[in-house]
Protein backbone atom coordinates (compact mmCIF):
# COMPACT_ATOMS: atom_id res chain seq x y z
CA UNK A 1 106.98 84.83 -16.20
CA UNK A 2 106.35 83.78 -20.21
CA UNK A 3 106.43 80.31 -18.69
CA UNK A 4 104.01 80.52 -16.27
CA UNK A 5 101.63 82.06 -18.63
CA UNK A 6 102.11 78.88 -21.55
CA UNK A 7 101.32 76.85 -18.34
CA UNK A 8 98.18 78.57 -17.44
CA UNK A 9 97.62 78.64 -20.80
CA UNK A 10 97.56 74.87 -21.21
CA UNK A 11 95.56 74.22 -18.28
CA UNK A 12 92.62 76.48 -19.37
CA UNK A 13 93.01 74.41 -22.78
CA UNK A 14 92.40 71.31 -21.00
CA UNK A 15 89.62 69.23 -22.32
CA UNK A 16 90.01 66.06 -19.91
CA UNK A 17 89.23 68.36 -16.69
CA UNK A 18 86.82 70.85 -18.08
CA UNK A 19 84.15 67.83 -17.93
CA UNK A 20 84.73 67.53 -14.57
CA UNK A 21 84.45 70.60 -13.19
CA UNK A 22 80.99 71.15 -15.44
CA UNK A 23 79.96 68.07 -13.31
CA UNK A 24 81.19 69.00 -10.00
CA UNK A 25 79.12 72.26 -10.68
CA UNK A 26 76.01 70.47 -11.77
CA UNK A 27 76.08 68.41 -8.19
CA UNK A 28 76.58 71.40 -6.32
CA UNK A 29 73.38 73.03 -7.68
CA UNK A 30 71.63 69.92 -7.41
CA UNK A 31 72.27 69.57 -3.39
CA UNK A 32 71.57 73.20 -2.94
CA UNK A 33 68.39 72.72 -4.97
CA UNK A 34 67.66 69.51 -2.64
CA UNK A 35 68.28 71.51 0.78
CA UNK A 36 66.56 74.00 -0.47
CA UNK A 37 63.21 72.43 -1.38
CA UNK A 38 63.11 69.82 2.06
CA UNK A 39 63.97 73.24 3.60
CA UNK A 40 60.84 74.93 2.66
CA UNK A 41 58.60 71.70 2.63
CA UNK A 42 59.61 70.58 6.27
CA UNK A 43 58.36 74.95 7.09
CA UNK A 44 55.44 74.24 5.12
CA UNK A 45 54.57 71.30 6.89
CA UNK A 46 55.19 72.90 10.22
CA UNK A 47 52.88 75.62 9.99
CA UNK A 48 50.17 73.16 8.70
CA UNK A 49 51.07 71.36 12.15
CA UNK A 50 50.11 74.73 14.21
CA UNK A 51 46.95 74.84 12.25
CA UNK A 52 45.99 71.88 12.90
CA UNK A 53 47.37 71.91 16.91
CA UNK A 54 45.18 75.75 17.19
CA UNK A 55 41.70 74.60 15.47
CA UNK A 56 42.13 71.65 17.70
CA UNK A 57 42.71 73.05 20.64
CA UNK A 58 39.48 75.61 19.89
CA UNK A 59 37.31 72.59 19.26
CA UNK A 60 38.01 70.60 22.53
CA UNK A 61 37.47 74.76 23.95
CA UNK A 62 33.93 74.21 22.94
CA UNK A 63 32.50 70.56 24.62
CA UNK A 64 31.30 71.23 27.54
């Protein structure tokens, strides 16, 4: 048991992987962040799209 702990121990002290990890954080955020923002940019430029399809479909309502 004692030497499982010094081993756990000496992993958490680890400087060589602790970069790594801070890194493999950092990317993760960054493709959420990217999914994220195309996400609500390809909503916003849907509902533009219905806007544009309903005032267009009005006008062509209104030539005779």
């Amino acid at each position: 048991m004692k030497k499982d702990l010094l081993g756990l121990r000496k992993i958490a002290k680890n400087k060589k992987a602790s970069p790594l990890i801070e890194e493999g954080i950092l990317i993760g955020l960054a493709l959420f962040a990217f999914v994220l923002l195309v996400s609500i940019v390809t909503d916003i430029l849907g509902f533009t799209q219905d806007i544009f399809q309903d005032v267009s479909e009005k006008l062509q309502g209104l030539n005779p």
